[in-house]
C-alpha atoms as a PDB file:
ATOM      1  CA  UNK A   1      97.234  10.680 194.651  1.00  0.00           C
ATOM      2  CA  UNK A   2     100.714  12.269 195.861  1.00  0.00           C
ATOM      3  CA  UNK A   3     103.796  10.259 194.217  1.00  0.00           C
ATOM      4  CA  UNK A   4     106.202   9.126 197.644  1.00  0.00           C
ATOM      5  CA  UNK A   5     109.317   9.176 195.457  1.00  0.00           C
ATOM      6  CA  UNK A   6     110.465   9.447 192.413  1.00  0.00           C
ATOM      7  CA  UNK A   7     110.719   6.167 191.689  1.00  0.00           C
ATOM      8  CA  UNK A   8     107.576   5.006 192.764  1.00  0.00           C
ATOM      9  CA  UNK A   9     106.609   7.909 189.734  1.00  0.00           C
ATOM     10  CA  UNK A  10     109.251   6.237 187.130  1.00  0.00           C
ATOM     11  CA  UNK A  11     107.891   2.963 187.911  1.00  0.00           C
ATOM     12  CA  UNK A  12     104.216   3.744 187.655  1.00  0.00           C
ATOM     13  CA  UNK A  13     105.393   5.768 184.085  1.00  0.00           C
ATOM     14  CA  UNK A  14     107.120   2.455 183.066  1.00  0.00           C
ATOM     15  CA  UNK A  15     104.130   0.487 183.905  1.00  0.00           C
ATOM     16  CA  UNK A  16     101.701   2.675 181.374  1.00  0.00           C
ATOM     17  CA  UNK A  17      99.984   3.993 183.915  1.00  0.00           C
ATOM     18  CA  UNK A  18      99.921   7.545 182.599  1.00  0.00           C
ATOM     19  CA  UNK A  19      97.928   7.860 179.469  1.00  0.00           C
ATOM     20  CA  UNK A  20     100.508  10.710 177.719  1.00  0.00           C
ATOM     21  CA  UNK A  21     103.348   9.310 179.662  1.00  0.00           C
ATOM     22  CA  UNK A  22     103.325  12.376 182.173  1.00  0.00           C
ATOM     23  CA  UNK A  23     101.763  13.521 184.908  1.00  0.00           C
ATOM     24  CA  UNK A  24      99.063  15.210 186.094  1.00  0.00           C
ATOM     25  CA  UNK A  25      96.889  12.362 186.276  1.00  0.00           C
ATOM     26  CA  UNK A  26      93.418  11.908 188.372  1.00  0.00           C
ATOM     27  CA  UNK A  27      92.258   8.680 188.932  1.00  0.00           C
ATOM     28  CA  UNK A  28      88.466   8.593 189.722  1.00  0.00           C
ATOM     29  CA  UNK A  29      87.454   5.082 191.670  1.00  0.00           C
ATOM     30  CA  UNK A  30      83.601   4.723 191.363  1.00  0.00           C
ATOM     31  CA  UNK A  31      83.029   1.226 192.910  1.00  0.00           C
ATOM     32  CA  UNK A  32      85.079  -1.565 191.364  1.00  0.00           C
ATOM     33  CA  UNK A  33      86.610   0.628 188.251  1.00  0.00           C
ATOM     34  CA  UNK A  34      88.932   3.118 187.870  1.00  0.00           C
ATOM     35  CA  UNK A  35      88.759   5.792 185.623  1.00  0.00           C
ATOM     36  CA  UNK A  36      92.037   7.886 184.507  1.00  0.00           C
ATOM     37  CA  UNK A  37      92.227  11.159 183.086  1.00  0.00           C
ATOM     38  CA  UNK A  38      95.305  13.315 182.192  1.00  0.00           C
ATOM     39  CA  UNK A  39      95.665  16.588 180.894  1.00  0.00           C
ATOM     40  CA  UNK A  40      95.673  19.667 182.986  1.00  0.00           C
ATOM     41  CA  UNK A  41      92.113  21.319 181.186  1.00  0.00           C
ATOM     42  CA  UNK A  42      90.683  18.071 181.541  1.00  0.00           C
ATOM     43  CA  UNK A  43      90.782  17.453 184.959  1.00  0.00           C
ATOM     44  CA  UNK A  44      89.798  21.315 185.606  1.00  0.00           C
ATOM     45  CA  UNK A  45      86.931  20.925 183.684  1.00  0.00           C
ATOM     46  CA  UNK A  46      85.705  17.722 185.101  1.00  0.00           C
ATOM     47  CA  UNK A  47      86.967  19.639 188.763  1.00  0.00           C
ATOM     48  CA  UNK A  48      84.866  22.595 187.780  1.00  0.00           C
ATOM     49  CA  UNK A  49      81.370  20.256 186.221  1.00  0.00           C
ATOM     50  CA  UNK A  50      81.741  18.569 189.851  1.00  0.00           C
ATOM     51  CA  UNK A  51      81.816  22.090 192.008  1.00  0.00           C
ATOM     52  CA  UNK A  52      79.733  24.056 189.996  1.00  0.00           C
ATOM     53  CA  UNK A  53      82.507  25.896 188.243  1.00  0.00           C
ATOM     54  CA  UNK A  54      82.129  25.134 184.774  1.00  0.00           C
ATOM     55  CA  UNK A  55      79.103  26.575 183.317  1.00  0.00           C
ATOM     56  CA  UNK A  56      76.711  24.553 182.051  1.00  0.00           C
ATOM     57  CA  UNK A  57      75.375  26.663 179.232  1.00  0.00           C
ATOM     58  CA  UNK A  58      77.310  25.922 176.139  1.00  0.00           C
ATOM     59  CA  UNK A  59      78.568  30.230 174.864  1.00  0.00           C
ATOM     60  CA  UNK A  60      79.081  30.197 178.689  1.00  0.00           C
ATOM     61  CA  UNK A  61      81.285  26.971 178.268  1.00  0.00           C
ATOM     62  CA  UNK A  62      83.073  27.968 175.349  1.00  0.00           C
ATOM     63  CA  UNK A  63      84.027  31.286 176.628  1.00  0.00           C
ATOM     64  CA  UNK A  64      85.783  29.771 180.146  1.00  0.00           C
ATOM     65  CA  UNK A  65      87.037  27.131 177.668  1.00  0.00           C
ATOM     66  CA  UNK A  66      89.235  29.724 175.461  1.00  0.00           C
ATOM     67  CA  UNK A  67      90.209  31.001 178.609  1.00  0.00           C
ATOM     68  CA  UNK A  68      91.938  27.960 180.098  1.00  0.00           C
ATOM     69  CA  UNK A  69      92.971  27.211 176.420  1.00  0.00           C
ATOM     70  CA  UNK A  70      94.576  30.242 176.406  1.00  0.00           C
ATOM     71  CA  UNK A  71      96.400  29.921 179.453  1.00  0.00           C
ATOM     72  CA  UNK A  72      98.229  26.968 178.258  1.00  0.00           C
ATOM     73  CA  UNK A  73      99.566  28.518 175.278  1.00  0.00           C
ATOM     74  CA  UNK A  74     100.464  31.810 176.832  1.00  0.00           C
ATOM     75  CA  UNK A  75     102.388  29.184 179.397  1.00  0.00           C
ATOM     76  CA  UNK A  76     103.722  27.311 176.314  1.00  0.00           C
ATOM     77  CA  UNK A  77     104.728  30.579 174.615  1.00  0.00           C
ATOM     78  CA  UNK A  78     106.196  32.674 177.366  1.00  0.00           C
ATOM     79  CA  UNK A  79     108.553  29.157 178.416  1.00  0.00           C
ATOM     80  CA  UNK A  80     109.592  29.116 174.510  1.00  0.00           C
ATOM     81  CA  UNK A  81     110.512  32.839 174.427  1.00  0.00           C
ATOM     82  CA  UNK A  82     112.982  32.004 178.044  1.00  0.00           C
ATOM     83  CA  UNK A  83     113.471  35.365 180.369  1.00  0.00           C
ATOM     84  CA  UNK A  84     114.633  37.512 177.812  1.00  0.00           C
ATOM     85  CA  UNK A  85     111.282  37.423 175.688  1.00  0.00           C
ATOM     86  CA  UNK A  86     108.969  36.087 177.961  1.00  0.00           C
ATOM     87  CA  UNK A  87     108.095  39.352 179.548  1.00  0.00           C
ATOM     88  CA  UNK A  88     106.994  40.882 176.501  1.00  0.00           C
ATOM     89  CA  UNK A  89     104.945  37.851 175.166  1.00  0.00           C
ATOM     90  CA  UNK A  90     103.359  37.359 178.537  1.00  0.00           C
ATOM     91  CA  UNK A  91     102.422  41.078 178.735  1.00  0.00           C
ATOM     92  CA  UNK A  92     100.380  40.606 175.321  1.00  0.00           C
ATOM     93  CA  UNK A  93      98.713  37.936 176.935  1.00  0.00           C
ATOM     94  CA  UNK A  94      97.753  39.820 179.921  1.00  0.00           C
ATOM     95  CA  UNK A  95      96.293  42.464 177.301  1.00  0.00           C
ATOM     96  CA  UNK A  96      94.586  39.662 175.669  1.00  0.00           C
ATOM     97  CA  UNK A  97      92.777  38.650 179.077  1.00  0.00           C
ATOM     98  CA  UNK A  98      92.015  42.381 180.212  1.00  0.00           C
ATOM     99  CA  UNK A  99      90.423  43.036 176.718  1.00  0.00           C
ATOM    100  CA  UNK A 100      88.118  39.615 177.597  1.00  0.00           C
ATOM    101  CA  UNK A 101      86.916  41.032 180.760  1.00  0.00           C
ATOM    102  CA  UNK A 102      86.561  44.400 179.522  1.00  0.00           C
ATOM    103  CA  UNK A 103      84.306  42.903 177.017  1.00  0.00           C
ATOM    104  CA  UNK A 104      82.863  40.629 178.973  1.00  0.00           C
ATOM    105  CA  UNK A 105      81.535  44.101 181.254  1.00  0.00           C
ATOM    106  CA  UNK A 106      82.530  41.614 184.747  1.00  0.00           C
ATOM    107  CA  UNK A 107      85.271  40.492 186.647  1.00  0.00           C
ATOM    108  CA  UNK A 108      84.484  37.083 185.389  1.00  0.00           C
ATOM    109  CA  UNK A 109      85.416  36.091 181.890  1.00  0.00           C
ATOM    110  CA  UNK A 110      81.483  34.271 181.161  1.00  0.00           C
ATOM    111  CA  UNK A 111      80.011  37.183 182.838  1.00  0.00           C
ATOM    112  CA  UNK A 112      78.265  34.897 185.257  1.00  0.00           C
ATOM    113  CA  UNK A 113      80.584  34.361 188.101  1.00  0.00           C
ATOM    114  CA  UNK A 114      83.679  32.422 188.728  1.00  0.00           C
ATOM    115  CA  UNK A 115      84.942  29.686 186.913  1.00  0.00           C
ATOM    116  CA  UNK A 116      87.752  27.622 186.315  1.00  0.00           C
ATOM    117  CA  UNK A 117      88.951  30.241 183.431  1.00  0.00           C
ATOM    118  CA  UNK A 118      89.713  32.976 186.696  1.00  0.00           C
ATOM    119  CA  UNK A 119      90.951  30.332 188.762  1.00  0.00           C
ATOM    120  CA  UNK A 120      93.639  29.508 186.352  1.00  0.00           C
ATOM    121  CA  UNK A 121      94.740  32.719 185.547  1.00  0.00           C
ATOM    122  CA  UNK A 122      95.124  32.755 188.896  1.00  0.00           C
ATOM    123  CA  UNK A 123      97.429  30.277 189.319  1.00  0.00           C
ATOM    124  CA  UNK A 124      98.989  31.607 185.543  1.00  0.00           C
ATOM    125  CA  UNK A 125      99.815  34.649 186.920  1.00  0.00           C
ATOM    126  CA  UNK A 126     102.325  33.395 189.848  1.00  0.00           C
ATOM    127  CA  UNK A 127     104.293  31.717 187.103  1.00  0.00           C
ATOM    128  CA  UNK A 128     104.231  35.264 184.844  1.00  0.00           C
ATOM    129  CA  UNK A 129     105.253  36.777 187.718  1.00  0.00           C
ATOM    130  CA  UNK A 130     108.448  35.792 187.375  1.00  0.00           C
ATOM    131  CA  UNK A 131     108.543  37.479 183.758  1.00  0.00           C
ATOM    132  CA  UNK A 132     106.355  40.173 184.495  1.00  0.00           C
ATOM    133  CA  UNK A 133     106.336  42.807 186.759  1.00  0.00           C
ATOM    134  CA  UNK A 134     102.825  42.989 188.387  1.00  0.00           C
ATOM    135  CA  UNK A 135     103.253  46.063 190.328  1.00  0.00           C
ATOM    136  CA  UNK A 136     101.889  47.739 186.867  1.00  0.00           C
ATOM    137  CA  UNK A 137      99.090  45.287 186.654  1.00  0.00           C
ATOM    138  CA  UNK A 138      96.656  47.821 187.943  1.00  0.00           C
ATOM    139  CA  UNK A 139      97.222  51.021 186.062  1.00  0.00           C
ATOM    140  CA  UNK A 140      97.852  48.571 182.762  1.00  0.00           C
ATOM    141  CA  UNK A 141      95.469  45.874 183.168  1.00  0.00           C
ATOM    142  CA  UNK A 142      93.017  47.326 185.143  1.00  0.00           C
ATOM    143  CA  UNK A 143      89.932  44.897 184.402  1.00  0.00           C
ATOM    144  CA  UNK A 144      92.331  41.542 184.733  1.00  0.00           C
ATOM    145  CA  UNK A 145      93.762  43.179 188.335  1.00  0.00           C
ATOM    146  CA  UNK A 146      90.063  43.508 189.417  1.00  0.00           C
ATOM    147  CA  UNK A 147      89.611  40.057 188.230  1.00  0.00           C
ATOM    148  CA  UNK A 148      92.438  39.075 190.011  1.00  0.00           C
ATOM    149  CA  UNK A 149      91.350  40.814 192.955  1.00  0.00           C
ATOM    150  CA  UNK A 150      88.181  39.491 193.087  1.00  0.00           C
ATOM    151  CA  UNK A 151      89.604  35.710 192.721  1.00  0.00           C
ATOM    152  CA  UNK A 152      92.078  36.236 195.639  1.00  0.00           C
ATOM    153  CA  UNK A 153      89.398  37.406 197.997  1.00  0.00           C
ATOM    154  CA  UNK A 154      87.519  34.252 197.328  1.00  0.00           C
ATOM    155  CA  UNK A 155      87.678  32.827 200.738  1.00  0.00           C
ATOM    156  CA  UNK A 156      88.564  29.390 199.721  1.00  0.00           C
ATOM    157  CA  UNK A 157      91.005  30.889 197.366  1.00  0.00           C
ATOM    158  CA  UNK A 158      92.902  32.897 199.394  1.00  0.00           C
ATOM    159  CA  UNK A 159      92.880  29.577 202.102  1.00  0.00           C
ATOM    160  CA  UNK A 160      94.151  27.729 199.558  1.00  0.00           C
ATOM    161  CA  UNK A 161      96.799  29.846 198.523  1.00  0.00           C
ATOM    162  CA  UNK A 162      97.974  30.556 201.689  1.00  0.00           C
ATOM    163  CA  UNK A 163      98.230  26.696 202.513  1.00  0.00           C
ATOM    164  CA  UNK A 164     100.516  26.147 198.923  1.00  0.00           C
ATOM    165  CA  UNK A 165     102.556  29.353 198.684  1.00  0.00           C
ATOM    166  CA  UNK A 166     101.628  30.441 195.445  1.00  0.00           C
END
């Protein structure tokens, strides 16, 4: 569900309706009852269970799962250390997810095949852009650009990103 206004948002937020008093929130109606979930990983993992794109073999699991994890604290981090810092606390980050793949011998961080853990570093990587500059990504971080690559030439990907702008 899309908020109309903000006020239909700060009323629903004074009403409870958000479990950690923030959004995102997905509401899953099956039949008469409603189910809520918040949290960002959450609702990619239960996105990724319903798709296919959360693997269901537990290592497999665990390593998308550090991935994503990840993700939010390099977020976390690189907004705590502003535009001055952030650049070089993201870029030890990005080293942290090119030694993953590297390790992991794929473009995919299980191995297998895509997940939610490329998807978000996806999506991570238009926020480091602006504390980053990618046009080094290749020649520095040459198994997360081939990741990235690989992500963005997803067909439903690159549909979806062209449709939001990221």
């Amino acid at each position: 569900k899309r908020f109309g206004d903000r006020e239909e948002f700060l009323a629903l937020k004074a009403a409870g309706e958000f479990p950690f008093g923030s959004v995102p929130v997905l509401y899953i109606e099956d039949s008469d009852v409603t189910t809520t979930i918040a949290q960002s990983p959450a609702i990619m993992r239960y996105a990724g269970k319903l798709c296919g794109m959360y693997p269901e073999d537990p290592t497999a699991a665990a390593l998308v799962d550090q991935v994503v994890d990840g993700a939010n604290d390099a977020t976390a981090k690189v907004m705590a250390a502003g535009k001055e810092g952030g650049a070089e606390v993201a870029a030890q980050w990005l080293q942290f997810y090119d030694s993953l793949l590297h390790k992991a011998g794929s473009v995919y961080f299980d191995g297998i095949g895509l997940s939610i853990a490329e998807i978000c570093v996806h999506c991570m990587m238009s926020f480091l852009s602006r504390m980053v500059d990618m046009n080094s990504l290749p020649e520095d971080y040459p198994f997360l650009s081939a990741m990235l690559d690989e992500v963005a030439s997803n067909p439903k990907v690159a549909e979806w990103t062209l449709s939001h702008k990221l």
